[in-house]
N, C-alpha and C. Protein backbone atom coordinates (compact mmCIF):
# COMPACT_ATOMS: atom_id res chain seq x y z
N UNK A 1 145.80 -4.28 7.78
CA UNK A 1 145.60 -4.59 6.38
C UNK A 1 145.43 -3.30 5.58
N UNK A 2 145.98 -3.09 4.28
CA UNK A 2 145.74 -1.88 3.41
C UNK A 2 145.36 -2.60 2.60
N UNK A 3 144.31 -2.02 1.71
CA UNK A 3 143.62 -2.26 0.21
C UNK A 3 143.24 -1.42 -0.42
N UNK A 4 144.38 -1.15 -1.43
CA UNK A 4 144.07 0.16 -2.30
C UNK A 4 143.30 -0.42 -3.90
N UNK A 5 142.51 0.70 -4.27
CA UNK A 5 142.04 0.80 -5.53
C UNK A 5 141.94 1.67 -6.13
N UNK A 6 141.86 2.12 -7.54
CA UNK A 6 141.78 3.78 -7.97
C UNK A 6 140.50 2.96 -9.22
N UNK A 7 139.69 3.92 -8.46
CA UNK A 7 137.86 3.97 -9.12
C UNK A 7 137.98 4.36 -10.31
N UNK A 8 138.66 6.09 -10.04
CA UNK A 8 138.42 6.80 -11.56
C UNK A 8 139.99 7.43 -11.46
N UNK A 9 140.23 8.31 -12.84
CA UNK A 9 140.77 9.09 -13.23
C UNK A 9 140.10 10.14 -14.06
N UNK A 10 140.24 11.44 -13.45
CA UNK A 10 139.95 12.25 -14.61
C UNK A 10 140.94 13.46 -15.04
N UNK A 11 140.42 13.64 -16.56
CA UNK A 11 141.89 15.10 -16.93
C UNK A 11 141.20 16.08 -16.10
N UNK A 12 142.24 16.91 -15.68
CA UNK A 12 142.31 18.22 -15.29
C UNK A 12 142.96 19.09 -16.30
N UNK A 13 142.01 20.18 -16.40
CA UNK A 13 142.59 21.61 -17.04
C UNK A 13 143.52 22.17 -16.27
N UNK A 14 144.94 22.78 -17.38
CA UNK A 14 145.51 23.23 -16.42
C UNK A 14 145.35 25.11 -16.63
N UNK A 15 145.99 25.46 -15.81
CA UNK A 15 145.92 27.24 -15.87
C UNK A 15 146.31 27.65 -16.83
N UNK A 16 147.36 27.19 -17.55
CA UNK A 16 148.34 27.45 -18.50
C UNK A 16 147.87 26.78 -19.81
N UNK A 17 146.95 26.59 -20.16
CA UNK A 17 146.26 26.15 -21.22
C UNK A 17 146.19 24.54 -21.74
N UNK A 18 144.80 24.70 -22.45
CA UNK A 18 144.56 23.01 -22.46
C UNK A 18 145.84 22.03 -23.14
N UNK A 19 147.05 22.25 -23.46
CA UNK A 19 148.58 21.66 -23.59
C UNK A 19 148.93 21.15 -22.77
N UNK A 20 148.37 21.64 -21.31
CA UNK A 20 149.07 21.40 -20.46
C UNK A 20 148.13 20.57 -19.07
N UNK A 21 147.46 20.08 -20.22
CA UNK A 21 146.35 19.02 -19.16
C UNK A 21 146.97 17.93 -18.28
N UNK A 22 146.48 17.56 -17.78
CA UNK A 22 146.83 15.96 -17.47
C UNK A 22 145.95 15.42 -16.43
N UNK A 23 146.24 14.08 -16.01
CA UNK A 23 145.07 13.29 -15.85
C UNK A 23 145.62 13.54 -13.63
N UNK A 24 144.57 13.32 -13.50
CA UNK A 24 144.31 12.66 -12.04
C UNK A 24 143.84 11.33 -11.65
N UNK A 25 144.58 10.65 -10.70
CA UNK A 25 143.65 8.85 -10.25
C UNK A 25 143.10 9.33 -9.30
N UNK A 26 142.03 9.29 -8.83
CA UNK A 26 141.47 8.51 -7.40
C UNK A 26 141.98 7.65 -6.37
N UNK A 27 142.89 7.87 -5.89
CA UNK A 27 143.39 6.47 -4.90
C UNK A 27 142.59 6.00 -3.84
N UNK A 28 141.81 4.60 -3.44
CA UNK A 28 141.26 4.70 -2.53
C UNK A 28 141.79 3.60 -1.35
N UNK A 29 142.59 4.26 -0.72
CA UNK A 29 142.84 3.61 0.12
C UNK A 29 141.87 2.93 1.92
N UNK A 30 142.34 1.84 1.96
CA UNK A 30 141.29 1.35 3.31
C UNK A 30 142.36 0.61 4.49
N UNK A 31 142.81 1.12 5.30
CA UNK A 31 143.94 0.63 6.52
C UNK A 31 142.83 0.37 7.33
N UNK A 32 142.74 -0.91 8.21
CA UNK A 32 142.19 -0.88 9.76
C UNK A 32 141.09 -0.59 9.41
N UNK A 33 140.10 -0.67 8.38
CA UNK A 33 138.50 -0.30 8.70
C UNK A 33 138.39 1.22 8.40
N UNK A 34 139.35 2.40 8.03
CA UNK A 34 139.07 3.17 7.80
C UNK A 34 139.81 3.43 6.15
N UNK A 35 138.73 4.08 5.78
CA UNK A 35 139.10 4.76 4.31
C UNK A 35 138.91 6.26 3.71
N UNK A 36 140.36 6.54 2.64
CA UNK A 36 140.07 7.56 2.26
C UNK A 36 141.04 7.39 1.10
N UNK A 37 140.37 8.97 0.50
CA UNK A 37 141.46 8.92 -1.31
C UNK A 37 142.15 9.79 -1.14
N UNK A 38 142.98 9.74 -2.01
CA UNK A 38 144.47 10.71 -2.19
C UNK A 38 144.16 10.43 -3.62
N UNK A 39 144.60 11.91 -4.13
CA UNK A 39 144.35 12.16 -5.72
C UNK A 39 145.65 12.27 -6.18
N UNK A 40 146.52 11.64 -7.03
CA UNK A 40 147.71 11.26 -7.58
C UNK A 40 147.53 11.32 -9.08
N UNK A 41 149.06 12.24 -9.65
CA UNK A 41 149.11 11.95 -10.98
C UNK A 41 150.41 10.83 -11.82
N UNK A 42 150.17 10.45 -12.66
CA UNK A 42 151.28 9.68 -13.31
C UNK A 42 152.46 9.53 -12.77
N UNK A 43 153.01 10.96 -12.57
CA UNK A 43 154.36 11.15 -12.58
C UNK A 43 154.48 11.23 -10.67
N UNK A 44 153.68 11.32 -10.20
CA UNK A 44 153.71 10.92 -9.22
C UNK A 44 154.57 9.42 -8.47
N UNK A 45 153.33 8.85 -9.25
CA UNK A 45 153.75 7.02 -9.15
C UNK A 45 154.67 7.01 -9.72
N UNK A 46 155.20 7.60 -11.50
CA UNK A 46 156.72 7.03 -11.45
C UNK A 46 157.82 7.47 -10.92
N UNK A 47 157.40 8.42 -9.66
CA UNK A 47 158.38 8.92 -8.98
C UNK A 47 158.58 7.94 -7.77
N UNK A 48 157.53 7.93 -7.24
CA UNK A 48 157.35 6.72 -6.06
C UNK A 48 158.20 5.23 -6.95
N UNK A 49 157.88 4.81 -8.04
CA UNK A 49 158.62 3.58 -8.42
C UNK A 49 160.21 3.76 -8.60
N UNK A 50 160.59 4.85 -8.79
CA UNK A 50 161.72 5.22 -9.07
C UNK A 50 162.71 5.34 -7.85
N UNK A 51 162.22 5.45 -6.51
CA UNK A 51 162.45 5.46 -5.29
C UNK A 51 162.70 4.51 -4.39
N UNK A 52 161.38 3.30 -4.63
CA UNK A 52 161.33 2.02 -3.80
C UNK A 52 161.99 0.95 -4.88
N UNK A 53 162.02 0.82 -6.14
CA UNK A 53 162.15 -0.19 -6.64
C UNK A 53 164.09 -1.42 -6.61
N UNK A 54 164.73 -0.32 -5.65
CA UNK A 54 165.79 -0.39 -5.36
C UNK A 54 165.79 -1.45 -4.09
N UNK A 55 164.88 -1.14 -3.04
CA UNK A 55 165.03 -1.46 -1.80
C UNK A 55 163.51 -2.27 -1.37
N UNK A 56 162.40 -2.44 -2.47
CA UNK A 56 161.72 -3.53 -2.72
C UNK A 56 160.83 -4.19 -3.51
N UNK A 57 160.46 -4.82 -3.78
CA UNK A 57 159.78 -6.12 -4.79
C UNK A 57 158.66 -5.10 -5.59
N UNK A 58 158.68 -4.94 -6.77
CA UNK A 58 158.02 -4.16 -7.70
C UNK A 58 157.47 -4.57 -8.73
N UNK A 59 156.16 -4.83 -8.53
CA UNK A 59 155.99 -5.09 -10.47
C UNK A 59 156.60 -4.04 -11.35
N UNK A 60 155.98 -4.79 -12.59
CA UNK A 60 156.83 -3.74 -13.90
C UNK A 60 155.92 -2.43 -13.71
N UNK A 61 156.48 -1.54 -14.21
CA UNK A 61 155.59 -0.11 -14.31
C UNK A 61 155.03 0.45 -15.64
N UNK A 62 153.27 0.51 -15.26
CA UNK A 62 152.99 0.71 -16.51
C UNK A 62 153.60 1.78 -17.37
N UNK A 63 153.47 1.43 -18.65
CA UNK A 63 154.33 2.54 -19.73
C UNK A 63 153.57 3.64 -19.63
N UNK A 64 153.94 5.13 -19.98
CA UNK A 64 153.38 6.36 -20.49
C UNK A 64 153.15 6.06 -21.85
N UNK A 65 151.47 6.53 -22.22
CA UNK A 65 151.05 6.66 -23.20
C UNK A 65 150.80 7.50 -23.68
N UNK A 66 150.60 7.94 -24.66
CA UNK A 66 150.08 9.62 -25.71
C UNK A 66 149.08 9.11 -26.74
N UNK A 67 148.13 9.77 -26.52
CA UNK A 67 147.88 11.10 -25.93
C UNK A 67 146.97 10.10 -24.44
N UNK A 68 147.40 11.05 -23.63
CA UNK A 68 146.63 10.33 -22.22
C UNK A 68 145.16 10.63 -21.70
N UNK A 69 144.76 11.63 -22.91
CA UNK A 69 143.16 11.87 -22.20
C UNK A 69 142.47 11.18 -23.79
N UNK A 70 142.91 10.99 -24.18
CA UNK A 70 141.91 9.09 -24.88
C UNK A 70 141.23 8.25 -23.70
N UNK A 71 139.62 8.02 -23.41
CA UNK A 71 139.07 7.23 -23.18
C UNK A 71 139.84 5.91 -22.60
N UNK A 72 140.13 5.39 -23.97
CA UNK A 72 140.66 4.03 -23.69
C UNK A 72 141.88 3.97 -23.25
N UNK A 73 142.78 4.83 -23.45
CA UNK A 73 144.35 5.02 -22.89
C UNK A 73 143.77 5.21 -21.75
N UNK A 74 142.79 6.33 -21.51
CA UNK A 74 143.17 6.56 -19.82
C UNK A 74 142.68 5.54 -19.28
N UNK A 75 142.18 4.55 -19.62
CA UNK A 75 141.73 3.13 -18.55
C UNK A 75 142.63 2.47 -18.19
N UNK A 76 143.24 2.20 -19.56
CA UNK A 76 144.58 1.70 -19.85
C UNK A 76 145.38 1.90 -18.85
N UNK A 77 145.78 3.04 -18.56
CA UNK A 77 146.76 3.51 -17.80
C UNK A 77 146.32 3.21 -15.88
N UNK A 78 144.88 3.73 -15.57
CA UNK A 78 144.31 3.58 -15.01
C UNK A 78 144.56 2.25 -13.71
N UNK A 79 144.17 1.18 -14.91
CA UNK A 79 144.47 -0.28 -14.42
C UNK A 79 145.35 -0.93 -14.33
N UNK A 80 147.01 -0.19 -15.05
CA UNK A 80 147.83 -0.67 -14.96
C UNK A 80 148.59 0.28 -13.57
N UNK A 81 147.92 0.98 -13.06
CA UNK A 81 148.58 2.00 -11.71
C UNK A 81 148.22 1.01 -11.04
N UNK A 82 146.97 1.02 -10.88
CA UNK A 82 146.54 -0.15 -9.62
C UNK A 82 147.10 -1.25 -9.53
N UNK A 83 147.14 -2.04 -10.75
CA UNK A 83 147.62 -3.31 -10.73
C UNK A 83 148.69 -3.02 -9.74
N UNK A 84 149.85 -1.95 -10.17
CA UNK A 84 151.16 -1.37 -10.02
C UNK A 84 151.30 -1.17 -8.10
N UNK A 85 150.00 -0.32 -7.64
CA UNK A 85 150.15 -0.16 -6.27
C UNK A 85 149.85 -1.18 -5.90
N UNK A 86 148.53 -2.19 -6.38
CA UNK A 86 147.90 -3.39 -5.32
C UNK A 86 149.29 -4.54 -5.44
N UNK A 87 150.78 -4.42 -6.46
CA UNK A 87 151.35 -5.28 -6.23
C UNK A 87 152.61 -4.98 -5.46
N UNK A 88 152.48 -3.56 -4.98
CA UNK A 88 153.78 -3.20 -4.18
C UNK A 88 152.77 -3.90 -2.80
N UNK A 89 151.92 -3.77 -2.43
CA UNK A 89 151.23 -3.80 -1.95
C UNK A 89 151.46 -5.33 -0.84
N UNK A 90 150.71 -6.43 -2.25
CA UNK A 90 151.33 -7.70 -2.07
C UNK A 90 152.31 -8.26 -1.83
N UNK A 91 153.98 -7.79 -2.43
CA UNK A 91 154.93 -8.28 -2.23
C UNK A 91 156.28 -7.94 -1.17
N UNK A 92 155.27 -7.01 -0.27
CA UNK A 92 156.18 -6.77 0.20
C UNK A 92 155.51 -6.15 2.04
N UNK A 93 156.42 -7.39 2.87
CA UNK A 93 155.46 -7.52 3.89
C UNK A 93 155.26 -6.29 4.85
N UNK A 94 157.00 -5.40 4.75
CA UNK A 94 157.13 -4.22 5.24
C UNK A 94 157.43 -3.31 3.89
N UNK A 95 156.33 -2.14 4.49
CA UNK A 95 156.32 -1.34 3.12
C UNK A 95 157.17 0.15 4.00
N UNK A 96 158.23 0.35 2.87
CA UNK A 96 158.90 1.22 3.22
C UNK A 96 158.07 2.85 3.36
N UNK A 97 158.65 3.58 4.54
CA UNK A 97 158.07 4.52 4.59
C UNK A 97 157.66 5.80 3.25
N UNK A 98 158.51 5.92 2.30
CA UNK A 98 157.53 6.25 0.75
C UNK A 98 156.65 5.72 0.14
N UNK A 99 156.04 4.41 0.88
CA UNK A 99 154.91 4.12 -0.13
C UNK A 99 154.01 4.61 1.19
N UNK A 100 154.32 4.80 2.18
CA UNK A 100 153.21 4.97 3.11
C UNK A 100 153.05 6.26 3.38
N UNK A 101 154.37 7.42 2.68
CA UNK A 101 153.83 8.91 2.56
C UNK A 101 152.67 8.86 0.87
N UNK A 102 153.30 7.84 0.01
CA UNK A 102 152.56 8.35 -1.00
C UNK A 102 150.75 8.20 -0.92
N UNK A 103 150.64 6.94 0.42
CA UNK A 103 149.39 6.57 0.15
C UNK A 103 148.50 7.77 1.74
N UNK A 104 149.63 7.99 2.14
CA UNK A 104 149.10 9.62 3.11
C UNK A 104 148.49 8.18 4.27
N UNK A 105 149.72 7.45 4.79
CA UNK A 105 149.36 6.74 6.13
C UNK A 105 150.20 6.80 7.03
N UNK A 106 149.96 7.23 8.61
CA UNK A 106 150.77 6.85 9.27
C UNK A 106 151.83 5.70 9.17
N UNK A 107 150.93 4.88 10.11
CA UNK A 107 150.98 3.23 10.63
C UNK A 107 150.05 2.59 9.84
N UNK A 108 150.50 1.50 9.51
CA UNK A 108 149.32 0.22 9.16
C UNK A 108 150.01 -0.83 8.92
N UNK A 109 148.95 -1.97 9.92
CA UNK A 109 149.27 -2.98 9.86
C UNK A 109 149.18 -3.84 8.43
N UNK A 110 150.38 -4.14 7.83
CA UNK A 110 150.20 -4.86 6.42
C UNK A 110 150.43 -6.34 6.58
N UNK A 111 149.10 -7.26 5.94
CA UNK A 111 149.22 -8.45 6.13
C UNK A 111 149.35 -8.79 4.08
N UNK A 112 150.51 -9.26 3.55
CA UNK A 112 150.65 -9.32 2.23
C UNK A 112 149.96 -10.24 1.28
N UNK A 113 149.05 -11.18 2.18
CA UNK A 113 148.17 -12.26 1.38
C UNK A 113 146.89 -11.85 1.78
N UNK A 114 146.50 -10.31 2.23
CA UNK A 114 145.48 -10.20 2.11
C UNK A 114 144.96 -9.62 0.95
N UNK A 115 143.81 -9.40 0.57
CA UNK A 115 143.41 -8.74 -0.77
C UNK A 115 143.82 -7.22 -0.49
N UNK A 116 143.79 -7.09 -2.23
CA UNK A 116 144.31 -5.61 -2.09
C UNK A 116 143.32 -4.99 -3.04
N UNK A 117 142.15 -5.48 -3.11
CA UNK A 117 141.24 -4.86 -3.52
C UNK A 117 139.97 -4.35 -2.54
N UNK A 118 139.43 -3.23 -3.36
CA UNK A 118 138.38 -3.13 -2.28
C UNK A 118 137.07 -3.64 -2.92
């Protein structure tokens, strides 16, 4: 069973000045009784959707918003990732090997009517 959730997001400063911020999720993933996070940005996931959505069952992908370090945008955005992973998650009984580099898993056994929350 996998059950992912992303807790938080926060902006990161970048080196190259505050223009060039952008946000981080929390991913928290739980396979088999064990858990851990992988820290992912936006463009991450719409790279991962851009990849699988060919070869399997995808919800819609949340939109990019501006400005993204707004409070309420970044929740916004936040809850629509998760929704986004917990439904690749659900619909699809074998998850192709890019969602299982993006979520940093070997093997795991995926049962698709289990919860995908933690």
């Amino acid at each position: 069973m996998i059950a992912v959730s992303i807790p938080a997001a926060e902006a990161q400063a970048a080196a190259r000045g505050p223009d060039r911020a952008h946000t981080v999720f929390q991913v928290e993933v739980l396979c088999n009784g064990r858990r851990h996070t992988v820290a992912k940005r936006y463009s991450e996931f719409q790279a991962l959707h851009k990849r699988i959505k060919k070869t399997c069952k995808v919800p819609d992908f949340p939109p990019r918003h501006v400005p993204n370090w707004m409070p309420k945008v970044l929740e916004q955005r936040r809850q629509g990732l998760e929704l986004y992973i917990q439904g690749v998650l659900y619909h699809n009984e074998e998850l192709p090997q890019d969602v299982l580099d993006f979520l940093k898993l070997r093997c795991c056994q995926q049962d698709p009517k289990a919860s995908s929350s933690l």
